[in-house]
C-alpha atoms as a PDB file:
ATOM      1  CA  UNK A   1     -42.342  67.857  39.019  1.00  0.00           C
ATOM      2  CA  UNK A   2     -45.633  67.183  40.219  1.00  0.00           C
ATOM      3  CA  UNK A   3     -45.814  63.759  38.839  1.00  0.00           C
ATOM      4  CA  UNK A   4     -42.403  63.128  40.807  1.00  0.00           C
ATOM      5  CA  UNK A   5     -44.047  64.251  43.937  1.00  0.00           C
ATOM      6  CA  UNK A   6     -47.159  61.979  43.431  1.00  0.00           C
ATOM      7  CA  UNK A   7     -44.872  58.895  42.549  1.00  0.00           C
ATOM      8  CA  UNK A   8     -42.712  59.881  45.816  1.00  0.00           C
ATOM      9  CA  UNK A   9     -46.051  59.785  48.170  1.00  0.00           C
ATOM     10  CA  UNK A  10     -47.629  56.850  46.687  1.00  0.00           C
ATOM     11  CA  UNK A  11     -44.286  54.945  47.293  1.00  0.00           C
ATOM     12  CA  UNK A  12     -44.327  56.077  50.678  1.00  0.00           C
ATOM     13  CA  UNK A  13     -48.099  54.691  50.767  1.00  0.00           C
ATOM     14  CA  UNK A  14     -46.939  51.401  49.519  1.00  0.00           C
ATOM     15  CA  UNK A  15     -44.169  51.313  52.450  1.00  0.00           C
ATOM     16  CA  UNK A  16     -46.618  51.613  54.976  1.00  0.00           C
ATOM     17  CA  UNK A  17     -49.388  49.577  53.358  1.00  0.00           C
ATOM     18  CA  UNK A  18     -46.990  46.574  54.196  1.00  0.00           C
ATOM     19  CA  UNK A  19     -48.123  45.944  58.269  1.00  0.00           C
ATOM     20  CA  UNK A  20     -47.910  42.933  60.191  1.00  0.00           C
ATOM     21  CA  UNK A  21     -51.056  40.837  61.158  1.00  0.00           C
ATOM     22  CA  UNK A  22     -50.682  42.310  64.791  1.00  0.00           C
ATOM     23  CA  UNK A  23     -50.375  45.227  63.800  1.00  0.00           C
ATOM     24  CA  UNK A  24     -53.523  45.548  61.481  1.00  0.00           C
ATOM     25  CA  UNK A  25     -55.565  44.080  64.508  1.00  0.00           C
ATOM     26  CA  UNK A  26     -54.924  44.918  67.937  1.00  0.00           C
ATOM     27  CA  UNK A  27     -57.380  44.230  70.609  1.00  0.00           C
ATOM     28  CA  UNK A  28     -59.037  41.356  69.233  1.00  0.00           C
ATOM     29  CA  UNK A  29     -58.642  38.948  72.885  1.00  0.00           C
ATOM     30  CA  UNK A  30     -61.472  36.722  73.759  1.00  0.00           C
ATOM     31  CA  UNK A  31     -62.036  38.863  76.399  1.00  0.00           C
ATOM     32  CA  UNK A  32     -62.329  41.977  74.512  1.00  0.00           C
ATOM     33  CA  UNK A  33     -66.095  43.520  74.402  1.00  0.00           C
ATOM     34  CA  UNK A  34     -66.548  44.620  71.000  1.00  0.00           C
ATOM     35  CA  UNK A  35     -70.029  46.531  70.098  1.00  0.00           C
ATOM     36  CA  UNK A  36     -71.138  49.174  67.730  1.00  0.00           C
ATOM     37  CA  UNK A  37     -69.162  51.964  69.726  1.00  0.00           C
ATOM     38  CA  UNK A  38     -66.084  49.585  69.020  1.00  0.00           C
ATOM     39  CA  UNK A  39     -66.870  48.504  65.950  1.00  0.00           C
ATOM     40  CA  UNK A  40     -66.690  52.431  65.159  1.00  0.00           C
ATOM     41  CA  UNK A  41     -63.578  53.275  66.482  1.00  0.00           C
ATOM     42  CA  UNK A  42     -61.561  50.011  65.418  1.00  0.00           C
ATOM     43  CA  UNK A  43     -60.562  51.206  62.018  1.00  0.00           C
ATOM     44  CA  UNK A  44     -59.049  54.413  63.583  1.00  0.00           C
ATOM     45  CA  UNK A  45     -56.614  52.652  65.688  1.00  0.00           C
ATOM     46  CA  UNK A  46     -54.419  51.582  63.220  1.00  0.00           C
ATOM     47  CA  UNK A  47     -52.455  53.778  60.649  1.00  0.00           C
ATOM     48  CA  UNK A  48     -52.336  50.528  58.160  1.00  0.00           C
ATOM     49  CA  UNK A  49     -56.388  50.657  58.054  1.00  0.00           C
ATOM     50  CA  UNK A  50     -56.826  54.661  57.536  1.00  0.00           C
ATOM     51  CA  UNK A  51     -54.033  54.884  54.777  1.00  0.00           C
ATOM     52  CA  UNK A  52     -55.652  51.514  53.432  1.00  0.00           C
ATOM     53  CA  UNK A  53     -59.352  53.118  53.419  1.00  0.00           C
ATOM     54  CA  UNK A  54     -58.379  56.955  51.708  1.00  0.00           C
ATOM     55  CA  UNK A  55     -56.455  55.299  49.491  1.00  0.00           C
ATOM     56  CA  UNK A  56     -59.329  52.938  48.737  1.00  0.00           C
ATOM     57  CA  UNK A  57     -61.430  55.867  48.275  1.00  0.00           C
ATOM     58  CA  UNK A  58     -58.868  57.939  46.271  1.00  0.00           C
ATOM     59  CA  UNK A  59     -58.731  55.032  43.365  1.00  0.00           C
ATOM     60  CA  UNK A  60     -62.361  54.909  43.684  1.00  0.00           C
ATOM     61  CA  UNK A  61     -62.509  58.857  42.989  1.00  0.00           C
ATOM     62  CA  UNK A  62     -60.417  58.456  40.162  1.00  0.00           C
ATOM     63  CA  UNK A  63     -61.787  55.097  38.259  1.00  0.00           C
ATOM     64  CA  UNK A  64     -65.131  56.609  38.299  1.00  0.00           C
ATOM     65  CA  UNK A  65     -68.150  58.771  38.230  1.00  0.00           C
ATOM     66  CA  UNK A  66     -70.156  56.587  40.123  1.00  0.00           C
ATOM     67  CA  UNK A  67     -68.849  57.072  43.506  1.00  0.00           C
ATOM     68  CA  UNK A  68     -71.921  56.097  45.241  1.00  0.00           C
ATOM     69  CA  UNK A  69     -72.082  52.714  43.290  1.00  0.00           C
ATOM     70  CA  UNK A  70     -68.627  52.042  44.237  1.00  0.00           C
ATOM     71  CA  UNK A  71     -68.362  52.844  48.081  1.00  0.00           C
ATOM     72  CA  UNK A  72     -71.826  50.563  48.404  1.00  0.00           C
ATOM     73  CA  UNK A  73     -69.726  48.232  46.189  1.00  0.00           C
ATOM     74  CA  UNK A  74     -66.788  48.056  48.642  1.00  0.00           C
ATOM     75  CA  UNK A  75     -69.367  48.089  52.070  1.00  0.00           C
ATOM     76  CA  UNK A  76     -71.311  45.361  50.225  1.00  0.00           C
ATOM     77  CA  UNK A  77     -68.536  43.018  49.222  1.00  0.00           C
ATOM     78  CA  UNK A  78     -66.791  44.057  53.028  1.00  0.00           C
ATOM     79  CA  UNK A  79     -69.609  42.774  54.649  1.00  0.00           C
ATOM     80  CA  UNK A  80     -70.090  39.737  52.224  1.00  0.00           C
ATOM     81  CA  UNK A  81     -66.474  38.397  53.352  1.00  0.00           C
ATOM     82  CA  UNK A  82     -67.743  38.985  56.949  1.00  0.00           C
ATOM     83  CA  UNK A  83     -70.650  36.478  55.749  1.00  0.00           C
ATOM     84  CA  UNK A  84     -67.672  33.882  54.618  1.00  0.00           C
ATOM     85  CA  UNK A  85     -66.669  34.011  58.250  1.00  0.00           C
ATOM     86  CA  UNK A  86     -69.983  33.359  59.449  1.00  0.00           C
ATOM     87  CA  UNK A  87     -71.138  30.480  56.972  1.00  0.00           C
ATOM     88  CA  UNK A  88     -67.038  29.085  58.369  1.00  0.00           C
ATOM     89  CA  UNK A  89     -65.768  29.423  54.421  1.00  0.00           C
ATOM     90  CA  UNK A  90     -61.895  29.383  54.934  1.00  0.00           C
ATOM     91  CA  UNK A  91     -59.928  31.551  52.561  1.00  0.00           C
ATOM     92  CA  UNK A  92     -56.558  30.233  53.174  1.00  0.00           C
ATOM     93  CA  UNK A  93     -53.639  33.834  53.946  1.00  0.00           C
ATOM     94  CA  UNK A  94     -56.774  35.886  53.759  1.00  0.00           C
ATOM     95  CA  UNK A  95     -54.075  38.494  55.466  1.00  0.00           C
ATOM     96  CA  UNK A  96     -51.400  37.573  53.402  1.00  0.00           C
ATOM     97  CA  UNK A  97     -53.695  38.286  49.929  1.00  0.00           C
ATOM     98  CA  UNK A  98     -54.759  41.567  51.414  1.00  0.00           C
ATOM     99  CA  UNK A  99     -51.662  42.811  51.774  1.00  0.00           C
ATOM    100  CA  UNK A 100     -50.986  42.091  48.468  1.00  0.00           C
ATOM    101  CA  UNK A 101     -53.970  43.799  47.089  1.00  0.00           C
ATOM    102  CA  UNK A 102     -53.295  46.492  49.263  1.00  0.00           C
ATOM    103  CA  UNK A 103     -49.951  47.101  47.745  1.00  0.00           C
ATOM    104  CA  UNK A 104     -51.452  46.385  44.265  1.00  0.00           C
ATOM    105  CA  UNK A 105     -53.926  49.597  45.078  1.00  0.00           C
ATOM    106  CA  UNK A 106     -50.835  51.638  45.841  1.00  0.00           C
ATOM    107  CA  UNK A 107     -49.498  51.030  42.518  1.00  0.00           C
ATOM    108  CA  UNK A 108     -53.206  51.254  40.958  1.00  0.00           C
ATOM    109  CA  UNK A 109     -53.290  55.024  42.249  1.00  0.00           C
ATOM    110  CA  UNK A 110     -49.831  55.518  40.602  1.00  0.00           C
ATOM    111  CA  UNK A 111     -51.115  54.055  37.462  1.00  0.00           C
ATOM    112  CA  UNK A 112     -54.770  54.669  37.124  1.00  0.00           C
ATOM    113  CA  UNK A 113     -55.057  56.664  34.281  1.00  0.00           C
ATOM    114  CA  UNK A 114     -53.519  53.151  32.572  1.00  0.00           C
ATOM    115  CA  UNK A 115     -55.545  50.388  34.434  1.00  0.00           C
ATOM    116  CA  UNK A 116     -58.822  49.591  33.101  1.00  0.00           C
ATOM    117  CA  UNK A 117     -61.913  50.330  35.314  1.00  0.00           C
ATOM    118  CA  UNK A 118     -63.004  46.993  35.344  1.00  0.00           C
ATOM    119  CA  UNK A 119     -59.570  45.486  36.809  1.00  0.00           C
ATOM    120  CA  UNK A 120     -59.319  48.214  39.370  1.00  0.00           C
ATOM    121  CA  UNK A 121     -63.092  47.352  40.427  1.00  0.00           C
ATOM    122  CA  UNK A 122     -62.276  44.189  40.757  1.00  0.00           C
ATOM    123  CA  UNK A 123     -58.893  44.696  42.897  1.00  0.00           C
ATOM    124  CA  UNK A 124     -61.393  46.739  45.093  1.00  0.00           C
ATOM    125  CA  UNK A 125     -63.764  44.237  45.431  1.00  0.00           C
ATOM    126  CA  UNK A 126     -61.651  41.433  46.464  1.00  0.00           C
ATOM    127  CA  UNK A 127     -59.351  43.449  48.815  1.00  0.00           C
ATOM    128  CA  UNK A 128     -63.068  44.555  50.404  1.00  0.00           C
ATOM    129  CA  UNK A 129     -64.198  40.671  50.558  1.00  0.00           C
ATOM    130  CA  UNK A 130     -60.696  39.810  52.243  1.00  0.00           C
ATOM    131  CA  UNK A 131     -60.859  42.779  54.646  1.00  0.00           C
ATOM    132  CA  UNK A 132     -64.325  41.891  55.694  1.00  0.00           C
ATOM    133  CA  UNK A 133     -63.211  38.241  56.062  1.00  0.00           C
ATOM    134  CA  UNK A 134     -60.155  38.990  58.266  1.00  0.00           C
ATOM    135  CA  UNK A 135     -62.061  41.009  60.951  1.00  0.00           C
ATOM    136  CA  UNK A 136     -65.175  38.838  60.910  1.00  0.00           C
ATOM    137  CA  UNK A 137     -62.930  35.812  61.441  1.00  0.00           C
ATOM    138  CA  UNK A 138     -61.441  38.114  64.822  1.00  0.00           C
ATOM    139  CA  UNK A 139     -64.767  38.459  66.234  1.00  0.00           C
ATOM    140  CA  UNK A 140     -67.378  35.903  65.146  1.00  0.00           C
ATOM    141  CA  UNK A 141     -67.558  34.765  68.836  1.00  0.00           C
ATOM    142  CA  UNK A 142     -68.723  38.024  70.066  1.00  0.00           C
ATOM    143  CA  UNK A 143     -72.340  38.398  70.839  1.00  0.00           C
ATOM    144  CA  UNK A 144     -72.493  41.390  70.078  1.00  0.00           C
ATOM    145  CA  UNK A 145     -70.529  40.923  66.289  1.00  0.00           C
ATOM    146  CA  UNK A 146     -73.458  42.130  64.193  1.00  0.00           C
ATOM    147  CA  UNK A 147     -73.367  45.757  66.140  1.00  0.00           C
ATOM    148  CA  UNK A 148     -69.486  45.835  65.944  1.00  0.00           C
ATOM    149  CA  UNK A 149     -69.767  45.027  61.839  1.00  0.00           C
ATOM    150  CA  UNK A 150     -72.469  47.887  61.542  1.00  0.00           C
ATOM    151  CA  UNK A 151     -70.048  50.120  63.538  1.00  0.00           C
ATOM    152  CA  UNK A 152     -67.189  49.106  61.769  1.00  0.00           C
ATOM    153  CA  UNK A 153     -68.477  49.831  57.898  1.00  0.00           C
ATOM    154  CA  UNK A 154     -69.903  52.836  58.850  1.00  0.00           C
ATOM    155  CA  UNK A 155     -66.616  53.834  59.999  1.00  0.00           C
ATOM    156  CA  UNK A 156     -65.261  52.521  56.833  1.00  0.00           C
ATOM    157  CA  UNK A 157     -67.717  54.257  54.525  1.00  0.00           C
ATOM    158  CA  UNK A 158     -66.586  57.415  56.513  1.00  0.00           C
ATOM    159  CA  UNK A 159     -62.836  56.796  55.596  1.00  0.00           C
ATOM    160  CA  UNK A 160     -63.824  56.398  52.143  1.00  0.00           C
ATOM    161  CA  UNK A 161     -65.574  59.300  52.059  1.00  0.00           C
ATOM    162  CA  UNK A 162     -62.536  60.993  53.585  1.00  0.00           C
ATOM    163  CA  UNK A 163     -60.042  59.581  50.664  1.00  0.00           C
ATOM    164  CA  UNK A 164     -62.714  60.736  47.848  1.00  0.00           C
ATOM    165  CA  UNK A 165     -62.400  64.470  49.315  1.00  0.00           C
ATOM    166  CA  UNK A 166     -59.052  63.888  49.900  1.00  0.00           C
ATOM    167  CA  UNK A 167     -58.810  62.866  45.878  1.00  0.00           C
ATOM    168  CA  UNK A 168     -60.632  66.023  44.707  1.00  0.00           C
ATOM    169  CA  UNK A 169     -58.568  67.880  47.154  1.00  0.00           C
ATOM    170  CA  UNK A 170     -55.113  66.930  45.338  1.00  0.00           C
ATOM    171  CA  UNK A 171     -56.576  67.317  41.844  1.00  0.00           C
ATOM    172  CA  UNK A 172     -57.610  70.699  42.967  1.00  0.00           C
ATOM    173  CA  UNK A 173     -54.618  71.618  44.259  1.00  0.00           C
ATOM    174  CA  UNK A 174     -52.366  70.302  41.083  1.00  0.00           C
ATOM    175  CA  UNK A 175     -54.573  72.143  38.436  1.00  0.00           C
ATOM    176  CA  UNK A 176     -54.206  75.474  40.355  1.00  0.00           C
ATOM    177  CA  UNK A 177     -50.365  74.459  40.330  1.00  0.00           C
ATOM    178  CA  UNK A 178     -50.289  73.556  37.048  1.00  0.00           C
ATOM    179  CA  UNK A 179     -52.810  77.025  35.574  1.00  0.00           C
ATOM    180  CA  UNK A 180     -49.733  79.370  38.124  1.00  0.00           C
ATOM    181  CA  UNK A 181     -46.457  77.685  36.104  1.00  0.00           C
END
């Protein structure tokens, strides 16, 4: 029962992992004033980027004990694609790979107990790159960018935060289920 549940709400993850590219970044004009207060709230404005971050942070919970390592992981390699941006690297469907990685994560959190740590690092790792990429490449214009990217991973790091607790939450929640039946 309960792994029927988990499949059911990981599918409905995977549904609403798949967004549009204006969807997944509204308010990026070349008028738009961006900043660190910005750069803080932008990754609360869209569903796709909360549900993308917890569930980020809910593999990370459950592919290992080294959660610190692995959230500076993701903020490093996040802010490393913002660097391809800057140093005008082009990674060709950027938005069109993350998407696909983000999907791939919705399946990795149905499968995880199967998918070897390394692999899943690495799926984090290069959906973090692309995600860093595909923002940086919105606002590399901006004068004030380098307040908006501090903003936005600290906003991030928050999220993943958020889907760790969220992880040990659920696990919580199905062991007390599972010690009652």
């Amino acid at each position: 029962m309960v792994n029927n549940i988990k499949t059911l709400l990981i599918f409905a993850l995977t549904l609403i992992f798949q967004s549009y590219s204006a969807v997944a970044h509204p308010g990026h004009g070349f008028s738009d004033s961006f900043g660190i207060i910005n750069g803080l709230i932008h990754p609360l404005t869209s569903l796709d980027h909360v549900i993308a971050m917890l569930a980020v942070g809910f593999l990370i919970s459950q592919h290992t004990g080294k959660i610190k390592i692995a959230c500076s992981a993701f903020i490093l390699s996040m802010l490393a694609g913002t660097g391809l941006t800057l140093a005008a690297i082009e990674i060709p469907h950027a938005e069109h790979l993350m998407v696909f990685l983000a999907i791939t994560i919705a399946a990795g959190l149905i499968f995880a107990p199967y998918i070897p740590r390394l692999l899943s690092g690495l799926v984090i790792v290069v959906f973090a790159v692309l995600h860093g990429y595909t923002h940086a490449y919105d606002i590399w214009l901006d004068e004030d960018s380098i307040s908006f990217t501090a903003g936005f991973a600290s906003t991030t790091l928050a999220l993943l935060a958020l889907g760790i607790a969220g992880a040990a939450l659920v696990k919580h929640f199905i062991y007390q289920y599972q010690c009652t039946n």
